[in-house]
C-alpha atoms as a PDB file:
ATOM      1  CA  UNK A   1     -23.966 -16.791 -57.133  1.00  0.00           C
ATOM      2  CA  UNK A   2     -26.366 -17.021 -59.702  1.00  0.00           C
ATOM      3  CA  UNK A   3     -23.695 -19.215 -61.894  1.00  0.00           C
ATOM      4  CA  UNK A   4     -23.506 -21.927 -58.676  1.00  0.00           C
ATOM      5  CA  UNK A   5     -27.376 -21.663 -58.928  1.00  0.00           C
ATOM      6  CA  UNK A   6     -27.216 -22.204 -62.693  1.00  0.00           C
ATOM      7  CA  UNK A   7     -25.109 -24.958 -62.311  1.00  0.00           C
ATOM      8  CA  UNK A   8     -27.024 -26.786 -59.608  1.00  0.00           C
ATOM      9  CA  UNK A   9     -29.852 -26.753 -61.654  1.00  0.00           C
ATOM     10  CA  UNK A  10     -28.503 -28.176 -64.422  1.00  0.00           C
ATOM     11  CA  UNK A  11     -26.885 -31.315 -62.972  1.00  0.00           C
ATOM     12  CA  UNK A  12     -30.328 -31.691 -61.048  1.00  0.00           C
ATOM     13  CA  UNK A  13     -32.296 -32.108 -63.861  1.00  0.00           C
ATOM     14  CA  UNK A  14     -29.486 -34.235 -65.809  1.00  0.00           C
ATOM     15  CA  UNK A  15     -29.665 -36.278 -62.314  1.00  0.00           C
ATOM     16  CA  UNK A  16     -33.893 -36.533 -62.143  1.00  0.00           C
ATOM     17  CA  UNK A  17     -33.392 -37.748 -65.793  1.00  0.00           C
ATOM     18  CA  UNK A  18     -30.971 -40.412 -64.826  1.00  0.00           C
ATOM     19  CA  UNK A  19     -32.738 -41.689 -61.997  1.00  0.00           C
ATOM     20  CA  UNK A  20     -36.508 -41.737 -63.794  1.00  0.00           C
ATOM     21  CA  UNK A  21     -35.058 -43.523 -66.611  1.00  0.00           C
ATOM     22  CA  UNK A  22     -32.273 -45.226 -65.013  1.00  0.00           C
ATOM     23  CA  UNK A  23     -34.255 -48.821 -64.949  1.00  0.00           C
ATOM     24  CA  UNK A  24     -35.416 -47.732 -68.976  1.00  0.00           C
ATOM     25  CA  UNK A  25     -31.766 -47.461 -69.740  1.00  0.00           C
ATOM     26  CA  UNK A  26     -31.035 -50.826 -68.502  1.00  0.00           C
ATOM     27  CA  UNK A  27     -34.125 -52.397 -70.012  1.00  0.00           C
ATOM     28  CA  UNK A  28     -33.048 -51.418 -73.412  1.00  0.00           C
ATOM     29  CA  UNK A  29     -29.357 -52.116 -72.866  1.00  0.00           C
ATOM     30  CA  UNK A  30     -30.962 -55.741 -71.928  1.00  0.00           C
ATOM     31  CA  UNK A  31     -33.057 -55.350 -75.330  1.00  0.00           C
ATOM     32  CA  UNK A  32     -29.871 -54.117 -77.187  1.00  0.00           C
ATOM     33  CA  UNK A  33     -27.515 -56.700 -76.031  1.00  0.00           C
ATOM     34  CA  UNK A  34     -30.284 -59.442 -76.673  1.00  0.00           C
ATOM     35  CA  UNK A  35     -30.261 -60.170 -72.602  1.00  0.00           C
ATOM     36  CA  UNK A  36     -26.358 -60.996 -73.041  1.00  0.00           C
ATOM     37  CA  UNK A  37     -25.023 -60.618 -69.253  1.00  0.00           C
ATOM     38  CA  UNK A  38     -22.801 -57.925 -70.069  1.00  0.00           C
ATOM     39  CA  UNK A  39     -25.781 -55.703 -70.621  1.00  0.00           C
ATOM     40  CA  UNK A  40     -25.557 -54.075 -67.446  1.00  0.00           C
ATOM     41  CA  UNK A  41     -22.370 -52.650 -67.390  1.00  0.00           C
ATOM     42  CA  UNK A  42     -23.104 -52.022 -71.211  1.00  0.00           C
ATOM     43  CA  UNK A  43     -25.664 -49.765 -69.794  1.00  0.00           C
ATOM     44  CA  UNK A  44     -23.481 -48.050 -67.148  1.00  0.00           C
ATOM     45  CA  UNK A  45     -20.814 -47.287 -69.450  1.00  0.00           C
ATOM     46  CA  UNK A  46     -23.507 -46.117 -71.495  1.00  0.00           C
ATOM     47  CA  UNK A  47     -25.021 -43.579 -68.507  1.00  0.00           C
ATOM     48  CA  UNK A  48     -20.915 -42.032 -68.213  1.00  0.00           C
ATOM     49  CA  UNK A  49     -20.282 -41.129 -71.721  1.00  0.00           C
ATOM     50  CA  UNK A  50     -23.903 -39.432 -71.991  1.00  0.00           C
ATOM     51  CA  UNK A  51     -23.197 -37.964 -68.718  1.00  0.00           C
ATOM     52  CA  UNK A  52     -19.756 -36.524 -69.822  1.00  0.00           C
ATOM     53  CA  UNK A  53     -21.033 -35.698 -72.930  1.00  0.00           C
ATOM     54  CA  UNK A  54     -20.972 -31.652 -74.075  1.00  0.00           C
ATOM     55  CA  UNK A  55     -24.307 -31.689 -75.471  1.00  0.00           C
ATOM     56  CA  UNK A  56     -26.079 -33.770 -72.623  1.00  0.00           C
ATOM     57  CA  UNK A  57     -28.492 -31.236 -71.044  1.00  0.00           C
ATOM     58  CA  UNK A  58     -29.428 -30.232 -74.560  1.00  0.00           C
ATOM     59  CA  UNK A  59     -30.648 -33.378 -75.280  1.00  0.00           C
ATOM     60  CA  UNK A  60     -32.379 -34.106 -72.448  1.00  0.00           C
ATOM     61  CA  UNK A  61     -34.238 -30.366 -72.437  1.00  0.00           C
ATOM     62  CA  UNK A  62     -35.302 -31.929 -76.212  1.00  0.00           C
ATOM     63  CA  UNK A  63     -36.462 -35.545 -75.374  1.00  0.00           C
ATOM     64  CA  UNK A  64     -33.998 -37.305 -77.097  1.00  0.00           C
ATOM     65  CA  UNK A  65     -31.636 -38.282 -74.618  1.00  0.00           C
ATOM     66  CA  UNK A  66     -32.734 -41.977 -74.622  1.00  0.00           C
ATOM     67  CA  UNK A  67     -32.755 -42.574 -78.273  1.00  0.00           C
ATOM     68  CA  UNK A  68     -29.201 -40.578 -78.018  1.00  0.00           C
ATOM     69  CA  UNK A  69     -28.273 -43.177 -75.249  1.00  0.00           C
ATOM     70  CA  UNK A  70     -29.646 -46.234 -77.296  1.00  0.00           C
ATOM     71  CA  UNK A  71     -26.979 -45.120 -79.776  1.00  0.00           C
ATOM     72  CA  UNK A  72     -24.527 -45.677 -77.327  1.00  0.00           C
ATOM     73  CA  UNK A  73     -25.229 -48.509 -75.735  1.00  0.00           C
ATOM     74  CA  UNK A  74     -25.803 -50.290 -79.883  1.00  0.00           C
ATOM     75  CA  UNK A  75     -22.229 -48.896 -81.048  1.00  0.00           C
ATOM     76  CA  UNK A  76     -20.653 -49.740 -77.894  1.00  0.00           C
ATOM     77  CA  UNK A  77     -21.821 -53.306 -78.293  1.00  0.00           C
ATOM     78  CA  UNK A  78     -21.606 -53.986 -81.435  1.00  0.00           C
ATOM     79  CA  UNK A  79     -18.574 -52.209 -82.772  1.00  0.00           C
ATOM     80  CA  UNK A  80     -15.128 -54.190 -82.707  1.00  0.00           C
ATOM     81  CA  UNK A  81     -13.523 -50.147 -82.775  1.00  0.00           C
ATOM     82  CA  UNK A  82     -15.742 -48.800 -79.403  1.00  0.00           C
ATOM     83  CA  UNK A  83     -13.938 -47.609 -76.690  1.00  0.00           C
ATOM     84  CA  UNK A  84     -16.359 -50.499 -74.787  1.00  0.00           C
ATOM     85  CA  UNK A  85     -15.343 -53.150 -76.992  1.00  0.00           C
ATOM     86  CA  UNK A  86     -11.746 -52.247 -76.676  1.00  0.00           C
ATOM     87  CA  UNK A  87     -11.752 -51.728 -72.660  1.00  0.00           C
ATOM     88  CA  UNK A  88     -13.636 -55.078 -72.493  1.00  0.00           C
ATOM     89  CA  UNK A  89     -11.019 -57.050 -74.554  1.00  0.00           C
ATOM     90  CA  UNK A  90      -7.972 -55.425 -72.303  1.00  0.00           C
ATOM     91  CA  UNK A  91      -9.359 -56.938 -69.271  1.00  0.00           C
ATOM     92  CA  UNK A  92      -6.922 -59.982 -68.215  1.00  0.00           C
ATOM     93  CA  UNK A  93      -4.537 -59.431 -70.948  1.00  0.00           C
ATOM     94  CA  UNK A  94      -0.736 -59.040 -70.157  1.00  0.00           C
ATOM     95  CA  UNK A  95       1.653 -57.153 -72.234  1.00  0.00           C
ATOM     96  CA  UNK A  96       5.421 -58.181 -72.185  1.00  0.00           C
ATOM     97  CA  UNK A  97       8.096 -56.232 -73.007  1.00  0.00           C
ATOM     98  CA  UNK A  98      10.163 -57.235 -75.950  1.00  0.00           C
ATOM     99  CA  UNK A  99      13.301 -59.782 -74.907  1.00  0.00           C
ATOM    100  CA  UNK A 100      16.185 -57.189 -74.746  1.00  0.00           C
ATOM    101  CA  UNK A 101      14.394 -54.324 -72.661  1.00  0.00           C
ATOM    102  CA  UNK A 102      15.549 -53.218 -69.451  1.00  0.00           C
ATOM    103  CA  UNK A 103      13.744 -51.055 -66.868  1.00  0.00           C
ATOM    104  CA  UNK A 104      15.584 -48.198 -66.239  1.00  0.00           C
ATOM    105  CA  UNK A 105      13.840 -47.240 -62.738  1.00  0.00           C
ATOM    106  CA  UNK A 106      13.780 -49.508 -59.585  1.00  0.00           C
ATOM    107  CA  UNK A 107      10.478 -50.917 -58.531  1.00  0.00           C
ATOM    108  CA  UNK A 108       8.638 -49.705 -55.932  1.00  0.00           C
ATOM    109  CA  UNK A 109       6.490 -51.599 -53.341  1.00  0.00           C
ATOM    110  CA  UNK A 110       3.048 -50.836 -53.551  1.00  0.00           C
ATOM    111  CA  UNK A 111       1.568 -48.424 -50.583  1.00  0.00           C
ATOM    112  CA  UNK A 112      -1.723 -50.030 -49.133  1.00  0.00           C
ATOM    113  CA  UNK A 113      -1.955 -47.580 -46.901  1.00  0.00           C
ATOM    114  CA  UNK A 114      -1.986 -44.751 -49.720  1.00  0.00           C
ATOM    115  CA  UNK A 115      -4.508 -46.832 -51.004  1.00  0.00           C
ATOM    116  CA  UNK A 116      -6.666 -47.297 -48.182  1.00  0.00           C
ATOM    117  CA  UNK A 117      -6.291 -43.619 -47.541  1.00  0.00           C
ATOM    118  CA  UNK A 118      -7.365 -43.084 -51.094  1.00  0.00           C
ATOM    119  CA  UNK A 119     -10.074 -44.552 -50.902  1.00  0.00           C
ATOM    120  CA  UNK A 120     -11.399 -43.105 -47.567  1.00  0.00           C
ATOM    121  CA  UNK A 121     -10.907 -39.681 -48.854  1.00  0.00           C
ATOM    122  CA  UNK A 122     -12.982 -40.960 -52.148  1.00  0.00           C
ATOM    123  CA  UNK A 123     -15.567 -42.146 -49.793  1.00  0.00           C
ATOM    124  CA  UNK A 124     -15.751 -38.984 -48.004  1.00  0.00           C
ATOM    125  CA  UNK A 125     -16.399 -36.632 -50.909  1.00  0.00           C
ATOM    126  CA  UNK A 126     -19.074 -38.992 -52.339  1.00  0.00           C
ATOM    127  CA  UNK A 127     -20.483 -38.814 -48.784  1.00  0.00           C
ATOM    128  CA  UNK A 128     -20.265 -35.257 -49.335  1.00  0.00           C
ATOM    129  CA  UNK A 129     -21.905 -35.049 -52.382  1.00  0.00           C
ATOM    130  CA  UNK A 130     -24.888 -36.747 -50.543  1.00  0.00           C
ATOM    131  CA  UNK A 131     -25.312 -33.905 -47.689  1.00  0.00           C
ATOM    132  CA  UNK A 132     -26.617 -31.273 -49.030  1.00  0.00           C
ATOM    133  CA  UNK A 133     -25.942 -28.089 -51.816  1.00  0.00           C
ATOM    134  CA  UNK A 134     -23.055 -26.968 -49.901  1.00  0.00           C
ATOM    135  CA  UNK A 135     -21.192 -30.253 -49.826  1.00  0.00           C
ATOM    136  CA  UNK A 136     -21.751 -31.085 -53.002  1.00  0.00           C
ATOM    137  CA  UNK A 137     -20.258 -27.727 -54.083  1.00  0.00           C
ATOM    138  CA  UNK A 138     -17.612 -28.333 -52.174  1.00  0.00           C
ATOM    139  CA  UNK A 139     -16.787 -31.745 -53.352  1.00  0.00           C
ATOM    140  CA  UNK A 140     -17.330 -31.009 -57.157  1.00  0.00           C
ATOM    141  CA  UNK A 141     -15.024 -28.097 -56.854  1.00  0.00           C
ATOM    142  CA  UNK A 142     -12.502 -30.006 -54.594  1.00  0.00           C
ATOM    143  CA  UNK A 143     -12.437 -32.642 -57.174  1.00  0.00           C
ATOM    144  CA  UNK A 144     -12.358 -30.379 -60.061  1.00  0.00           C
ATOM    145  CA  UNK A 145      -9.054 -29.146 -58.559  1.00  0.00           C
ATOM    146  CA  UNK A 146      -7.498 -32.173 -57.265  1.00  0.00           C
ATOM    147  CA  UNK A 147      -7.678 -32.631 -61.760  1.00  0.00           C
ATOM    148  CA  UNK A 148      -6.017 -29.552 -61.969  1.00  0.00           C
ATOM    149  CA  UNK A 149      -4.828 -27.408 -59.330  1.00  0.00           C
ATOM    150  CA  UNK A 150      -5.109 -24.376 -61.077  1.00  0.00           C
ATOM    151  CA  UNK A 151      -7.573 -22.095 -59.757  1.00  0.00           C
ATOM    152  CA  UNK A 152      -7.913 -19.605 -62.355  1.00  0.00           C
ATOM    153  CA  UNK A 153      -9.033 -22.255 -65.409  1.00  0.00           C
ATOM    154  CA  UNK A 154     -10.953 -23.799 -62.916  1.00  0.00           C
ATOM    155  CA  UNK A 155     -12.702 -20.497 -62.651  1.00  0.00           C
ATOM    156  CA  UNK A 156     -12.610 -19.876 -65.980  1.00  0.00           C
ATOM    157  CA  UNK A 157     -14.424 -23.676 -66.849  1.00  0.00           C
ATOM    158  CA  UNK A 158     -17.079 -22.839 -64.174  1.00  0.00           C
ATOM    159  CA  UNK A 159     -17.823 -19.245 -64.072  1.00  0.00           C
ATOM    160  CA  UNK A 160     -17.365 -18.998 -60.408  1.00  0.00           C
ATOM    161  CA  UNK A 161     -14.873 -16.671 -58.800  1.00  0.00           C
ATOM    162  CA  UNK A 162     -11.167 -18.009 -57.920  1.00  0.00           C
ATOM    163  CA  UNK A 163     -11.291 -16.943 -53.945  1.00  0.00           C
ATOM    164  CA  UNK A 164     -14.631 -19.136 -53.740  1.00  0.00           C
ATOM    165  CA  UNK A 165     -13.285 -21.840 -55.462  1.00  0.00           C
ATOM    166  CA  UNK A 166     -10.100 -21.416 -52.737  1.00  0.00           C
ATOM    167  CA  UNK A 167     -12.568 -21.289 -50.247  1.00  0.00           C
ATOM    168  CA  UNK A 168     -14.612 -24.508 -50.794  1.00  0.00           C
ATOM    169  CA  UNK A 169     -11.212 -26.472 -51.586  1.00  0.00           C
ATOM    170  CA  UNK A 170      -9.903 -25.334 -48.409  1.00  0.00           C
ATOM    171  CA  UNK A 171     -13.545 -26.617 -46.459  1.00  0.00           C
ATOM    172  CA  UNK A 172     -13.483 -29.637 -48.365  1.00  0.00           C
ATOM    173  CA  UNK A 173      -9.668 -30.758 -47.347  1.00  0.00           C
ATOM    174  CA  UNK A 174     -10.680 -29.538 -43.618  1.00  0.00           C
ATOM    175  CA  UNK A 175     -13.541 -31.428 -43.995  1.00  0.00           C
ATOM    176  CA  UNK A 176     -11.867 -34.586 -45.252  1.00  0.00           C
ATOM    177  CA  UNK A 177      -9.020 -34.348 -42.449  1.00  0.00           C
ATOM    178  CA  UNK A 178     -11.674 -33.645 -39.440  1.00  0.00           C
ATOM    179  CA  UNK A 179     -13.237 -36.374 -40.757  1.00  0.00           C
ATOM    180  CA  UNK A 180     -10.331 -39.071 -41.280  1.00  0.00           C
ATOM    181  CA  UNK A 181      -9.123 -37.794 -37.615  1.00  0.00           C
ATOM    182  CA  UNK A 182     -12.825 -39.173 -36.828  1.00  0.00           C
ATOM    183  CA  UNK A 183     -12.410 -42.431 -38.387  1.00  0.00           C
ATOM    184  CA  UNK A 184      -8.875 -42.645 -36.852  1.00  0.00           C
ATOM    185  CA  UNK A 185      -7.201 -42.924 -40.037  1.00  0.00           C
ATOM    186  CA  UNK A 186      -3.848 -41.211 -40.514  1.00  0.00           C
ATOM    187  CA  UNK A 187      -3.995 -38.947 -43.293  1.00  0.00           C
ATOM    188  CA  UNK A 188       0.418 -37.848 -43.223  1.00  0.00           C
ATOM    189  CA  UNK A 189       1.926 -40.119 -45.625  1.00  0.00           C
END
């Protein structure tokens, strides 16, 4: 239990860092991009490759999270190679396929309400997430696993025991159906 507790504390102070300096991080995305109006999302992009980043926690236990951040937010502006620059430039383009190439499978028609379901059950666990220590356990692990469903790396990533992992999936997916039922959504697809 003391791992979970380990844990918890850890993303709380990575989260109390993001939400004191949240409006800094902007400001100097604004500074960075010279007020261009992409700086924004510039700055949120920013915020999700610190946050997935293996050394985050270290650098904000040393104080030099924001200038690591800053570094970020200048490359991924600035460089013509950053994975920014490169996402940015995809949006709206189309990609053919050369003349002679046939698709092999038939096309499918897209599933809105797969979608819609989707999106409920996304909605749910960030609800979740909200409610308390025990939700948010639950959610992180159920999410965790809906990556990869097995429960033994999962355990081994974490340092928390494979039954409670089992456990909180299980809540979380009664959780999610008790509350689609609820919302009188239908979950079978």
């Amino acid at each position: 239990m003391s791992n979970v507790n380990c844990c918890s504390t850890l993303l709380k102070d990575m989260n109390r860092f993001l939400t004191e300096k949240y409006d800094d991080i902007v400001l100097m995305s604004k500074k960075i991009c010279k007020s261009n109006p992409e700086f924004e999302e510039v700055a949120h992009f920013a915020i999700e490759k610190f946050m997935l980043h293996e050394r985050a926690q270290e650098l904000v236990d040393a104080n030099q999270a924001m200038q690591f951040i800053s570094g970020i937010i200048y490359r991924s502006y600035y460089s013509s190679t950053s994975q920014y620059y490169t996402l940015l430039h995809q949006k709206g383009k189309v990609f053919g396929f050369p003349e002679n190439h046939q698709i092999d499978s038939p096309i499918e028609d897209y599933n809105y309400e797969r979608d819609m379901l989707t999106e409920a059950i996304q909605g749910i666990l960030e609800e979740m997430a909200t409610e308390g220590k025990e939700q948010w356990y639950r959610s992180c692990l159920f999410q965790m696993w809906l990556e990869n469903q097995n429960y033994s790396e999962i355990s081994r990533q974490v340092n928390i025991p494979r039954t409670s992992i089992s456990k909180a999936v299980e809540e979380c997916r009664q959780h999610i159906i008790k509350t689609l039922k609820e919302r009188n959504l239908n979950y079978e697809l």
